[in-house]
N, C-alpha and C. Protein backbone atom coordinates (compact mmCIF):
# COMPACT_ATOMS: atom_id res chain seq x y z
N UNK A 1 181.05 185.84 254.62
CA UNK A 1 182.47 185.92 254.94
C UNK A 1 182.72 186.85 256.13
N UNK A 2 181.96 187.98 256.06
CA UNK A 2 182.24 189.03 257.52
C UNK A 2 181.81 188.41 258.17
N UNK A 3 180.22 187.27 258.48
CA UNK A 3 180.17 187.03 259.62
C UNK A 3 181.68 186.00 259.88
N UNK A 4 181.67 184.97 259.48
CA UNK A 4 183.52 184.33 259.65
C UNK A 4 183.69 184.94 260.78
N UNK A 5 184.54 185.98 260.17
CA UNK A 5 185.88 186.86 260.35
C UNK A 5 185.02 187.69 261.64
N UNK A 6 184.01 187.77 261.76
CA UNK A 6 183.45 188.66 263.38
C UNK A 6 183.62 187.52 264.57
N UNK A 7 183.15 186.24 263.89
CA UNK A 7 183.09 185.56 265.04
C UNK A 7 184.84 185.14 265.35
N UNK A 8 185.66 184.96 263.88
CA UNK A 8 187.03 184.57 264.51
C UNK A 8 187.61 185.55 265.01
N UNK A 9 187.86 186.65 264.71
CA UNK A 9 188.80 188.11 265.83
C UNK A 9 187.87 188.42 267.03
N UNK A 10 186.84 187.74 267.09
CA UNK A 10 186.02 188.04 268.48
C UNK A 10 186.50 187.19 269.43
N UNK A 11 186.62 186.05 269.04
CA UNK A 11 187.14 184.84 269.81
C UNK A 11 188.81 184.81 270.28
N UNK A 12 189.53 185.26 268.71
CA UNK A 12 190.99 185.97 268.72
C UNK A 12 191.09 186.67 270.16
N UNK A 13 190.31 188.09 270.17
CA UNK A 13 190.55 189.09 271.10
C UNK A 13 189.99 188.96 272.33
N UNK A 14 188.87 187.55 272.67
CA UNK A 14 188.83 187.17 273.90
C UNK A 14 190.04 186.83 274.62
N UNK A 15 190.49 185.30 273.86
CA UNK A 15 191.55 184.71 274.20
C UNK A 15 192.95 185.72 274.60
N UNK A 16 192.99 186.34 274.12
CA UNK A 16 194.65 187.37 274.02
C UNK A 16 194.46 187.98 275.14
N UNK A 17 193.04 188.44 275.39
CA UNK A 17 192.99 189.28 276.69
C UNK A 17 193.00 189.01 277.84
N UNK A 18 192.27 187.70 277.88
CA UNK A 18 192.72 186.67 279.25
C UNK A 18 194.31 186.02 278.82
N UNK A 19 195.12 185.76 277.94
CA UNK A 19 196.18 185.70 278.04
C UNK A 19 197.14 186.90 278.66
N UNK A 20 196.62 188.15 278.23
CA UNK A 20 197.28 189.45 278.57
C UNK A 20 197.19 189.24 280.05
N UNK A 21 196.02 189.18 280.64
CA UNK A 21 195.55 189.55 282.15
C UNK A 21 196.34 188.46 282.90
N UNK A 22 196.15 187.23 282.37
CA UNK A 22 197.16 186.23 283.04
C UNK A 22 198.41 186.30 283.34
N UNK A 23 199.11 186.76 282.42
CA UNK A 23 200.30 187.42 282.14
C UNK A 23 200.64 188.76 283.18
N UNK A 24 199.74 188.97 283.61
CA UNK A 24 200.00 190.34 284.21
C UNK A 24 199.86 190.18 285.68
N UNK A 25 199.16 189.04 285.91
CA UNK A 25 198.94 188.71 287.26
C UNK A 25 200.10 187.79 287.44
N UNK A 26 200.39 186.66 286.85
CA UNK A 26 201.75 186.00 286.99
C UNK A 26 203.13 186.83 287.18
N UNK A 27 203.08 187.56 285.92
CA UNK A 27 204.93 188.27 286.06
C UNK A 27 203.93 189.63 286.33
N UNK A 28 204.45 190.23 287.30
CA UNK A 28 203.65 191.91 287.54
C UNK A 28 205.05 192.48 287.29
N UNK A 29 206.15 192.04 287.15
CA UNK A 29 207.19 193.01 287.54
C UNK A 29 207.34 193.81 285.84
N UNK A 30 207.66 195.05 286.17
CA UNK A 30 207.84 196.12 285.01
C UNK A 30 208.93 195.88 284.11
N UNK A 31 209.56 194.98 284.02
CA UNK A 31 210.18 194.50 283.29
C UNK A 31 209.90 193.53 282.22
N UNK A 32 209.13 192.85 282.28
CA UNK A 32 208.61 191.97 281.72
C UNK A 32 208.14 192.43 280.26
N UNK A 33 208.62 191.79 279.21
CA UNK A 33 208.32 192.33 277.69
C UNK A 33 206.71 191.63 277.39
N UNK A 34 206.71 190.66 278.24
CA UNK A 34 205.37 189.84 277.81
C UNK A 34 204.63 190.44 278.27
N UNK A 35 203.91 191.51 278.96
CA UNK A 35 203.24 192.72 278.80
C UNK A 35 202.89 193.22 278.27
N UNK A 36 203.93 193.90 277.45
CA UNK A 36 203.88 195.27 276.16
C UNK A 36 203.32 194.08 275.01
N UNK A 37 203.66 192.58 274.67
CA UNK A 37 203.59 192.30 273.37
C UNK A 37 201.77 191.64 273.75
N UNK A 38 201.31 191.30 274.34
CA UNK A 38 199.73 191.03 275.00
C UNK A 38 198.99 192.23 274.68
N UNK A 39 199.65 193.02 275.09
CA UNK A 39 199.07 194.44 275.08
C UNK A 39 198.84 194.95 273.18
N UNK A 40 199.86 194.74 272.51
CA UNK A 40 200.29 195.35 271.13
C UNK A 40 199.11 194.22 270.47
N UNK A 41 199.15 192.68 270.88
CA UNK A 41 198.34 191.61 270.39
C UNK A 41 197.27 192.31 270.25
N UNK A 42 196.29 192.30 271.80
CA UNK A 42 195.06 193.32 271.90
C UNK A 42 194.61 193.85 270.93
N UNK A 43 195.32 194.89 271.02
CA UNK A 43 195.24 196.46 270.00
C UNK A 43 195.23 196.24 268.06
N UNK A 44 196.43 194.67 268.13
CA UNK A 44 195.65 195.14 267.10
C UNK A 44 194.48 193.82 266.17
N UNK A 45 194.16 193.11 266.96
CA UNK A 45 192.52 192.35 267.25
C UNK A 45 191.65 193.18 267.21
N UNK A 46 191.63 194.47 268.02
CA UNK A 46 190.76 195.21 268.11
C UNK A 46 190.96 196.00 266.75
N UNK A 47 192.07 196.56 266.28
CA UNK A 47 191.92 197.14 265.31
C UNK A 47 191.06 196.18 263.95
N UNK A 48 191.08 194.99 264.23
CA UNK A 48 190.67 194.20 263.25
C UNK A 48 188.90 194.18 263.01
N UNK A 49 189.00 193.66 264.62
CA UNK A 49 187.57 193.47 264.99
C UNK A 49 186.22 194.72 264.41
N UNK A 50 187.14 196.17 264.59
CA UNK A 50 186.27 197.26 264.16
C UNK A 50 186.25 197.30 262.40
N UNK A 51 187.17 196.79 262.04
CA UNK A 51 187.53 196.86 260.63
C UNK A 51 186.13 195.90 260.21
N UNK A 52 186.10 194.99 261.01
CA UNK A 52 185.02 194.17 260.50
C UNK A 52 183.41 194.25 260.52
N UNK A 53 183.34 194.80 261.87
CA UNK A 53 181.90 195.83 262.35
C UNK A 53 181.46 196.87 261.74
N UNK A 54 182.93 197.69 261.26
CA UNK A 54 182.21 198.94 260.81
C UNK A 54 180.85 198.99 260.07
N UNK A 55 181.04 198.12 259.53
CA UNK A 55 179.89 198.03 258.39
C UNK A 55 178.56 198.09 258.83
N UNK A 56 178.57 196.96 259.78
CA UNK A 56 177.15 196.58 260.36
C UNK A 56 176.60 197.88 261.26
N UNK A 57 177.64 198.89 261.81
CA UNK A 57 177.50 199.77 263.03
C UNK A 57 177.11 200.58 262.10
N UNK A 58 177.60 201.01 261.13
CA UNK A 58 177.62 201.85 260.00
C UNK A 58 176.20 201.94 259.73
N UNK A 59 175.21 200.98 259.33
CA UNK A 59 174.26 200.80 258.51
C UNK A 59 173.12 201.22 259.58
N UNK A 60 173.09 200.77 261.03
CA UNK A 60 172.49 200.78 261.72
C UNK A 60 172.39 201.84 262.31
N UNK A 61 173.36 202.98 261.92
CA UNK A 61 173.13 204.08 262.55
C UNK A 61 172.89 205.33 261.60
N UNK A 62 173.21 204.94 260.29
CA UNK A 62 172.90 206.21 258.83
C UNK A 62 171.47 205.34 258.29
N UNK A 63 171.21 203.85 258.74
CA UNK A 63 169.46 203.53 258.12
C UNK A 63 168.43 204.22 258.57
N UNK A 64 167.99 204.66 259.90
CA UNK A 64 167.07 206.03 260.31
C UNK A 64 167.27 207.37 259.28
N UNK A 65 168.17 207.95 258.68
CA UNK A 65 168.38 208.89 258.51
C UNK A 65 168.46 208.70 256.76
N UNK A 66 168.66 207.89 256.13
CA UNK A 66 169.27 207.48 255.07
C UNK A 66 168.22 206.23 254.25
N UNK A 67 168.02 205.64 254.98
CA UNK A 67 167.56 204.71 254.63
C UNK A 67 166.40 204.64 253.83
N UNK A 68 165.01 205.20 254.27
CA UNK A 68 164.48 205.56 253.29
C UNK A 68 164.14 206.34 251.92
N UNK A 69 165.69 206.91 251.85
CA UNK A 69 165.99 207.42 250.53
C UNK A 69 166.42 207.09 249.41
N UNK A 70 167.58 205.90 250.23
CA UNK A 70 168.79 205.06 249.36
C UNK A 70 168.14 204.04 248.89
N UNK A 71 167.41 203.05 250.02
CA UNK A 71 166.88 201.89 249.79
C UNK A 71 165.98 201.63 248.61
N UNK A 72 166.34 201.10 247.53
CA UNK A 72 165.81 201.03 245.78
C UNK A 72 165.19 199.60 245.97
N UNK A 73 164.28 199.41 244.80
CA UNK A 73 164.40 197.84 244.71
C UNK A 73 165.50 197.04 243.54
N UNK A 74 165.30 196.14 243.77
CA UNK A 74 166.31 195.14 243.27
C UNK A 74 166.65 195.48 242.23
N UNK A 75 167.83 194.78 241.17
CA UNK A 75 167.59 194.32 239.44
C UNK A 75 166.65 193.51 239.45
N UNK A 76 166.22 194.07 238.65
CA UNK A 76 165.08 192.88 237.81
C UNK A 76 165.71 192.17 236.90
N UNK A 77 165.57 190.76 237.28
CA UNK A 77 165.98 189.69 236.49
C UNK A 77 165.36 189.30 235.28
N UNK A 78 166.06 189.09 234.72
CA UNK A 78 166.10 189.01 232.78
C UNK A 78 165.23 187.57 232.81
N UNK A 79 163.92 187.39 232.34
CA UNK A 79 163.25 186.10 232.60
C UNK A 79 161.85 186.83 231.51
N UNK A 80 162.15 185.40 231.19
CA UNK A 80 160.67 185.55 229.50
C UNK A 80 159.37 185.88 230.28
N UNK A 81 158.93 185.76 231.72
CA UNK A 81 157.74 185.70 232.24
C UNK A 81 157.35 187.43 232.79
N UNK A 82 158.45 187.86 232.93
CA UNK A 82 158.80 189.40 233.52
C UNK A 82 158.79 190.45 232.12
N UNK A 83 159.59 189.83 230.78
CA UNK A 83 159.15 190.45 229.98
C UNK A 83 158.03 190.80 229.66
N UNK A 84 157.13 189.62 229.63
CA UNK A 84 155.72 189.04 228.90
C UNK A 84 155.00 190.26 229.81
N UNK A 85 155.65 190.55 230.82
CA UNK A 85 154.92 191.42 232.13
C UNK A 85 154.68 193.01 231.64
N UNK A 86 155.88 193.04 231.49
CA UNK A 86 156.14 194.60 230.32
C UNK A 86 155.32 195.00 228.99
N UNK A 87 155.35 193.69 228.59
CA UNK A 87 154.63 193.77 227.04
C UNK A 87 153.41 193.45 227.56
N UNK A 88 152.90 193.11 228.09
CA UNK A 88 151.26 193.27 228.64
C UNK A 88 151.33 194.76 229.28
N UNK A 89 151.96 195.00 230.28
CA UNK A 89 151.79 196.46 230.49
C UNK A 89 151.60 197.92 229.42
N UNK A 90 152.66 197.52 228.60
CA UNK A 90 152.74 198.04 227.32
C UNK A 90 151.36 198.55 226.73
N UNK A 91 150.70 197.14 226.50
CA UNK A 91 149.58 197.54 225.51
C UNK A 91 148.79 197.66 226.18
N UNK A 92 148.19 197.97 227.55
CA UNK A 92 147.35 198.30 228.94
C UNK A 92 146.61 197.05 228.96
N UNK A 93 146.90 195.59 229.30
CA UNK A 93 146.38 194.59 229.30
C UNK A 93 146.70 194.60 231.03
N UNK A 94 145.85 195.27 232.00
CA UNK A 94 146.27 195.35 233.15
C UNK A 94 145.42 194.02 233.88
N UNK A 95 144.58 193.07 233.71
CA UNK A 95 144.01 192.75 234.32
C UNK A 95 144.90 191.19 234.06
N UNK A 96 145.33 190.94 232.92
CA UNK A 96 146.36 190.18 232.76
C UNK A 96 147.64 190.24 232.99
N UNK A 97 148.02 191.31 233.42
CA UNK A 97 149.26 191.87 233.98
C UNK A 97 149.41 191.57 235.35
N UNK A 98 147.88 191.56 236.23
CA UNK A 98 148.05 191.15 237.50
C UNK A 98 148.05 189.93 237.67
N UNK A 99 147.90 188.43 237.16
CA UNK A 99 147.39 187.69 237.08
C UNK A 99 148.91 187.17 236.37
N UNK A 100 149.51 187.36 235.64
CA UNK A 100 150.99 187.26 235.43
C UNK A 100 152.39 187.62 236.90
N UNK A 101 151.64 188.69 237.34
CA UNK A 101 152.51 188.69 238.28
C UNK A 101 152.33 188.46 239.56
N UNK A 102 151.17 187.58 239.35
CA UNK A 102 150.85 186.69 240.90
C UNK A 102 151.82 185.38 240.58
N UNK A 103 151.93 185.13 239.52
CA UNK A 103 153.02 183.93 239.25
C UNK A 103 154.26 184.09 239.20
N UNK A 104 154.74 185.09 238.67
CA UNK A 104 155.99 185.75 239.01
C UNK A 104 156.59 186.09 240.24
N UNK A 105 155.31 186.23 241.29
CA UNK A 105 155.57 186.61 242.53
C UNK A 105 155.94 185.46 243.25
N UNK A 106 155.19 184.50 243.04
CA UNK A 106 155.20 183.12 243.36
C UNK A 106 156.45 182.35 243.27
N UNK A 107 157.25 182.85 242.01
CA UNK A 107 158.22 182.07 241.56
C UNK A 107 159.77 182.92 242.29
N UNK A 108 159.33 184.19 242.50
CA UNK A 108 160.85 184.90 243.10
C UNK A 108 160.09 185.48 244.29
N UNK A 109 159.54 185.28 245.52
CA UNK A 109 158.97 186.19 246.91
C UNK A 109 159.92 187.00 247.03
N UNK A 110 161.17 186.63 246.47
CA UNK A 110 162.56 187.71 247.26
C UNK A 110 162.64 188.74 246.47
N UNK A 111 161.97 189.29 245.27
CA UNK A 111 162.21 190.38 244.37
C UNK A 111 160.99 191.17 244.85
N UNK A 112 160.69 192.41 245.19
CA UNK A 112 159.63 193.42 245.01
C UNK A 112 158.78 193.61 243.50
N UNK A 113 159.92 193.14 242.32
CA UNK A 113 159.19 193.87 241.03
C UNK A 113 158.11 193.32 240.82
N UNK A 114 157.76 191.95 240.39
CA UNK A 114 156.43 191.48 240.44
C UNK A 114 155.12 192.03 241.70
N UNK A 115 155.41 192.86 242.52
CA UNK A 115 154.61 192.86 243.72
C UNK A 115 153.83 194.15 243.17
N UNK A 116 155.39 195.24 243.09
CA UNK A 116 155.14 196.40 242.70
C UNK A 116 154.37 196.40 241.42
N UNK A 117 154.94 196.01 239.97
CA UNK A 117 153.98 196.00 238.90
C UNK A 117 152.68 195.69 239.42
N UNK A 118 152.08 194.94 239.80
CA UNK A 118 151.08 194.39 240.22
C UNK A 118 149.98 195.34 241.08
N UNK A 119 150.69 195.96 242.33
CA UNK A 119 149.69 196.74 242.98
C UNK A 119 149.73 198.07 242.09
N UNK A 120 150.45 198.06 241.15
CA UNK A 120 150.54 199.73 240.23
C UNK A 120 148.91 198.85 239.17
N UNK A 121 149.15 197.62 238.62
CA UNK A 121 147.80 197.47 237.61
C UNK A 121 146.42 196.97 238.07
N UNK A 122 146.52 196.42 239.63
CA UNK A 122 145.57 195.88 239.91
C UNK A 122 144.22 196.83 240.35
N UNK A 123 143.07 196.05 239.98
CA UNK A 123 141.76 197.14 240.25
C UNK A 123 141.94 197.56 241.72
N UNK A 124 141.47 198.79 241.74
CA UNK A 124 141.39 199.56 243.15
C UNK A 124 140.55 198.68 243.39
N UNK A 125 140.26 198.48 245.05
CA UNK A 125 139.32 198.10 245.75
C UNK A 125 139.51 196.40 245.57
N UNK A 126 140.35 195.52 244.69
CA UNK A 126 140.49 194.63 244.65
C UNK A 126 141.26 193.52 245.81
N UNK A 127 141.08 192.28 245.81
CA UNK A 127 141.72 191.37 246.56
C UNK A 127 143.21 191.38 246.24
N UNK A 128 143.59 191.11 245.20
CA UNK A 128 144.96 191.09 244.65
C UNK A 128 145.96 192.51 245.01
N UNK A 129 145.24 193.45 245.29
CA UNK A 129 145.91 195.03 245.50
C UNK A 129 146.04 195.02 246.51
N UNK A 130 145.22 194.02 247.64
CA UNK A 130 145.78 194.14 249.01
C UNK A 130 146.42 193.21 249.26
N UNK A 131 146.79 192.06 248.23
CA UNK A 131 148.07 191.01 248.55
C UNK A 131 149.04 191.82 247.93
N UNK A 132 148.87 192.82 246.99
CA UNK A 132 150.06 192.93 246.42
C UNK A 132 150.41 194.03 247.79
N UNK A 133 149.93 194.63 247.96
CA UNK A 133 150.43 196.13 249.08
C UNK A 133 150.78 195.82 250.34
N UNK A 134 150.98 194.46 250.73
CA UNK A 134 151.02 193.43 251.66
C UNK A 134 152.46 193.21 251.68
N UNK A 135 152.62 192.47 250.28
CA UNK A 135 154.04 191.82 250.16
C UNK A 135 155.14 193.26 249.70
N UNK A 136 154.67 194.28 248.69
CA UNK A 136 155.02 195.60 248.97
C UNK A 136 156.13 196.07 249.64
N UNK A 137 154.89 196.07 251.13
CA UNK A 137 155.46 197.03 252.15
C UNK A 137 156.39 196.18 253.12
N UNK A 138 156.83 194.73 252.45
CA UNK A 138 158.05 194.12 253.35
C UNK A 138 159.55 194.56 252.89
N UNK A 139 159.26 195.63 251.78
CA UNK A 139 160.67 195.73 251.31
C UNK A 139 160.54 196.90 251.39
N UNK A 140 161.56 197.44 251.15
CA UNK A 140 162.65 198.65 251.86
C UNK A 140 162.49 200.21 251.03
N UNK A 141 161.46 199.81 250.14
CA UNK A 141 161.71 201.45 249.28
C UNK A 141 160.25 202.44 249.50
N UNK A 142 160.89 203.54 250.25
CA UNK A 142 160.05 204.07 251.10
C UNK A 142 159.03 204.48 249.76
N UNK A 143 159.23 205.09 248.56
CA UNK A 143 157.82 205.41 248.09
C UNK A 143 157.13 203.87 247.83
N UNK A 144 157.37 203.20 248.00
CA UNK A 144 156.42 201.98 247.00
C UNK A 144 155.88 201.77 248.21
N UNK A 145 156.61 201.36 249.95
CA UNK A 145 155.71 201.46 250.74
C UNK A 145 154.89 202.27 251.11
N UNK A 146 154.71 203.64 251.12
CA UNK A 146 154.02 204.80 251.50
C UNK A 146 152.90 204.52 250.74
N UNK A 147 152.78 204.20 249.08
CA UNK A 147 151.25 203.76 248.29
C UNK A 147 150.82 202.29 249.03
N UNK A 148 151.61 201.03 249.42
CA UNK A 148 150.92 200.22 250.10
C UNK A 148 150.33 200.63 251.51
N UNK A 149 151.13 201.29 251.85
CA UNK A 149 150.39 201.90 252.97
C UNK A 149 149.26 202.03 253.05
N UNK A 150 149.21 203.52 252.11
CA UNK A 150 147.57 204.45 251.80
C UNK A 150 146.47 203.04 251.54
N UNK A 151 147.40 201.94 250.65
CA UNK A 151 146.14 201.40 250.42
C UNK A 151 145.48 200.01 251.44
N UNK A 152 146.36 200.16 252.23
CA UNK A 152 146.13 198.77 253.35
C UNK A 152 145.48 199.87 254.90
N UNK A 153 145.57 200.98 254.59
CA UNK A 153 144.80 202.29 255.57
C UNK A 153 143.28 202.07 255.03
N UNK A 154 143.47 202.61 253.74
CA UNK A 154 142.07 202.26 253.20
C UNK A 154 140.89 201.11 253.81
N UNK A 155 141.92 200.02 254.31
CA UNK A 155 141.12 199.22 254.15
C UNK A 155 141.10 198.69 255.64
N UNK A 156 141.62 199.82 256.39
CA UNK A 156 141.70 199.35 258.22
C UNK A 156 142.72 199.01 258.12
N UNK A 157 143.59 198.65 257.74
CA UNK A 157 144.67 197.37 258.04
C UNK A 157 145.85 198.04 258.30
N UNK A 158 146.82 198.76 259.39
CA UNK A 158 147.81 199.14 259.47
C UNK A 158 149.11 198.41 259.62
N UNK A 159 150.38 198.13 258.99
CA UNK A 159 150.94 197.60 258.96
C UNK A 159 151.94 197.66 259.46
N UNK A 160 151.89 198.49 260.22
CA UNK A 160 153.07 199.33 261.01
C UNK A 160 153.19 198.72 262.14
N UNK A 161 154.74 198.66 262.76
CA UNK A 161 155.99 199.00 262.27
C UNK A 161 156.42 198.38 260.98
N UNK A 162 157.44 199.10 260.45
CA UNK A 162 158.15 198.42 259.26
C UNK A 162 159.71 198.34 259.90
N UNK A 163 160.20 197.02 259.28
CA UNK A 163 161.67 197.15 259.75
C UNK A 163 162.73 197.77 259.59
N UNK A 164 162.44 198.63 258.77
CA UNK A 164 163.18 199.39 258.59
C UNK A 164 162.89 201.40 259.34
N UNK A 165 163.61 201.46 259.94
CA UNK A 165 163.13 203.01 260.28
C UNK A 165 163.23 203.91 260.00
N UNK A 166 164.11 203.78 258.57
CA UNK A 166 163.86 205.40 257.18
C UNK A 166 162.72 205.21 256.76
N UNK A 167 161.63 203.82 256.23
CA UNK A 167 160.49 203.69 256.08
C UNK A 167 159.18 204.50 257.27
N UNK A 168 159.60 204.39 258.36
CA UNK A 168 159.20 204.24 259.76
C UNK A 168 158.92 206.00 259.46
N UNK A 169 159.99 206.60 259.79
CA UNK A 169 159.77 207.88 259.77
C UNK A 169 159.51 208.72 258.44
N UNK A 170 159.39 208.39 256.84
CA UNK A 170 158.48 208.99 255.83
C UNK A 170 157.16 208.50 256.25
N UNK A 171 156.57 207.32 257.06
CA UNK A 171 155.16 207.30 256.95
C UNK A 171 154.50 208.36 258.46
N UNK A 172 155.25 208.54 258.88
CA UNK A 172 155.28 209.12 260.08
C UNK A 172 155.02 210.66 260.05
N UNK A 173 155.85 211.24 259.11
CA UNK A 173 156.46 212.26 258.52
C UNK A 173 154.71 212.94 257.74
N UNK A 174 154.27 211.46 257.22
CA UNK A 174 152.89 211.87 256.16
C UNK A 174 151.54 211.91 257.04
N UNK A 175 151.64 211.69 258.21
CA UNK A 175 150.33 211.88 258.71
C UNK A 175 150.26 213.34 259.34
N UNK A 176 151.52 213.78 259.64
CA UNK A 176 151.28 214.92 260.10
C UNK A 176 151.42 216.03 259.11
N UNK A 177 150.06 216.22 258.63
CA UNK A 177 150.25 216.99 257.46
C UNK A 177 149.93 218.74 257.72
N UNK A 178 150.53 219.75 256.66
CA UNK A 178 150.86 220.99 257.04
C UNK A 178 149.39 221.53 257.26
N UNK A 179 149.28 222.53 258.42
CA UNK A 179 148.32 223.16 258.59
C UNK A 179 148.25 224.16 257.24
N UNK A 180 147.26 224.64 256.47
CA UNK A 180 146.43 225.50 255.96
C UNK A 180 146.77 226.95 256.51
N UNK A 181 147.44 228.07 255.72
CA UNK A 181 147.55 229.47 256.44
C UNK A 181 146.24 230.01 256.40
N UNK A 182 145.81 230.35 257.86
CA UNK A 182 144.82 230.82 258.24
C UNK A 182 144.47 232.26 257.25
N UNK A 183 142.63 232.64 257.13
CA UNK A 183 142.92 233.97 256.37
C UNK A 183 142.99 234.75 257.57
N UNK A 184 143.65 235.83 256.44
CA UNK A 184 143.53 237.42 256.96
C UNK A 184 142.38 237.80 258.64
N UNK A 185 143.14 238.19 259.08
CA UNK A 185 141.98 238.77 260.23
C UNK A 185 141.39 240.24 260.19
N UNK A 186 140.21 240.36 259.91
CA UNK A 186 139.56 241.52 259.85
C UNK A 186 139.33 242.42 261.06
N UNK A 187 140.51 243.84 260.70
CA UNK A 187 140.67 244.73 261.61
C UNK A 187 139.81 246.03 261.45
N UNK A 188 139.22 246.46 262.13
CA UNK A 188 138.00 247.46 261.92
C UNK A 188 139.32 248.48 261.89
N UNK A 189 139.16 249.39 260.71
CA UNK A 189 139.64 250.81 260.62
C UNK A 189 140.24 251.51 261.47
N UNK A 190 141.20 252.55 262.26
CA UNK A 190 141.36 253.47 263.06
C UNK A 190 140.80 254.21 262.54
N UNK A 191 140.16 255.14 263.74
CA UNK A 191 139.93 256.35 263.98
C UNK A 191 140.81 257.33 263.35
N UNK A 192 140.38 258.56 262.75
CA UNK A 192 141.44 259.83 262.18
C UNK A 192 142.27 260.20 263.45
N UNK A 193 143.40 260.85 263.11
CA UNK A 193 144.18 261.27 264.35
C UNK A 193 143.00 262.45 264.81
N UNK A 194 143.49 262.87 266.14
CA UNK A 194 142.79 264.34 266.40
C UNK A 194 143.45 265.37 265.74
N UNK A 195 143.10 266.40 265.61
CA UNK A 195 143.49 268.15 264.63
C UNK A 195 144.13 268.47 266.04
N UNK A 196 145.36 268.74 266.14
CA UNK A 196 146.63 269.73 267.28
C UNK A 196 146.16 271.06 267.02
N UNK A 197 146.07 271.91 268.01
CA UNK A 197 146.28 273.45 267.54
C UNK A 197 147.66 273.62 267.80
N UNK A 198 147.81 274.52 267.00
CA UNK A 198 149.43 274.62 267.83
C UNK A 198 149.38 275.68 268.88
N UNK A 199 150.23 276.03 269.57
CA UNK A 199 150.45 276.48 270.42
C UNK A 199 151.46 277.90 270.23
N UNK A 200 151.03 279.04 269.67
CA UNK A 200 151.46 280.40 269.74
C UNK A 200 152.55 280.24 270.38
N UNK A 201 152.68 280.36 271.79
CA UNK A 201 153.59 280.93 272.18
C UNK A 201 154.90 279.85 272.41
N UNK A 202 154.75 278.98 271.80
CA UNK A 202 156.23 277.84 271.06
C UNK A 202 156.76 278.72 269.98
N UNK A 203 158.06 279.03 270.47
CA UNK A 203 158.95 279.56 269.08
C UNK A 203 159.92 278.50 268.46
N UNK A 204 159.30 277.93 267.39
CA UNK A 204 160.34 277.16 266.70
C UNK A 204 161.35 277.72 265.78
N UNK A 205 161.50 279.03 265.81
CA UNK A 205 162.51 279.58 264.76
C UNK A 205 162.29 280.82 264.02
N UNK A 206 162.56 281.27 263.21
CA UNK A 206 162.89 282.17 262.20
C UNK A 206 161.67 281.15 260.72
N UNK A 207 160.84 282.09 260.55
CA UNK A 207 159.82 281.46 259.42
C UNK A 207 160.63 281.73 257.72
């Protein structure tokens, strides 16, 4: 529906403005009301037009900063095959758990949960852990990508960029990891002060 409404007040506030400009080149004289009401048209197209953008401008400029925090995965949809997924997880039937949610995956590509269960039960070092850390890291939730990551690094395979750039900058964020506080530096001892004599004929006072 927003797209609609972007492309119709876009088209709206073309038209009005070459009507305005026409208008302004035809009657120039300062009298003319058909001026001010071209003008008021404009303004408020435009007020519309932003009403309708905000959103998109919005997202694109708090997703760097935001994005990899907010961005969750889906609901998981209520389906006997996703349960069956749980109750195998349940009783640590993991090797059937992966093997369930290669079909699950199959049947919804657009959900993460089957991907995620999957690279959480599948054997390390396995084929299936690098399809699952594959399909993973196409969705938006920076910890589930950061473990497909580690494990598609493992294996050479960098997958980077991700489309998203709150993802972009936590994996970014993890390679540069904190230096180690250096130890102590070993300072050889000072020397004793030297012994002052004092000096007799300094009068500091009344003893």
């Amino acid at each position: 529906m927003l797209i609609l409404l972007r492309i119709l007040f876009g088209a709206l506030i073309y038209w009005a403005f070459r009507e305005a400009r026409m208008n302004a080149q035809m009657n120039p004289e300062s009298g003319d009301l058909s001026n001010a009401y071209w003008v008021a048209v404009v303004v408020i197209l435009a007020i519309a037009n932003s009403a309708v953008w905000a959103p998109y401008f919005g997202e694109k400029l708090a997703d760097p900063l935001t994005g990899g925090t907010v961005d969750a995965e889906y609901k998981e949809p209520k389906n006997w095959l996703l349960k069956l997924i749980r109750f195998c997880e349940g009783r640590g039937h993991r090797s059937l758990v992966t093997w369930l949610c290669f079909l699950e995956g199959v049947r919804t590509p657009m959900l993460p949960t089957p991907f995620v269960i999957g690279m959480k039960n599948a054997r390390p070092g396995s084929w299936l852990e690098k399809v699952y850390a594959k399909e993973v890291f196409k969705f938006s939730n920076a910890q589930n990508c950061t473990r497909a990551y580690e494990i598609l690094k493992q294996r050479g395979i960098d997958p980077r960029p991700h489309h998203s750039p709150g993802v972009n900058l936590v994996l970014t964020s993890k390679e540069h990891e904190v230096k180690p506080t250096p130890p102590p530096l070993n300072v050889p001892e000072a020397p004793p002060p030297p012994k002052l004599e004092r000096n007799p004929r300094i009068d500091i006072g009344p003893k």
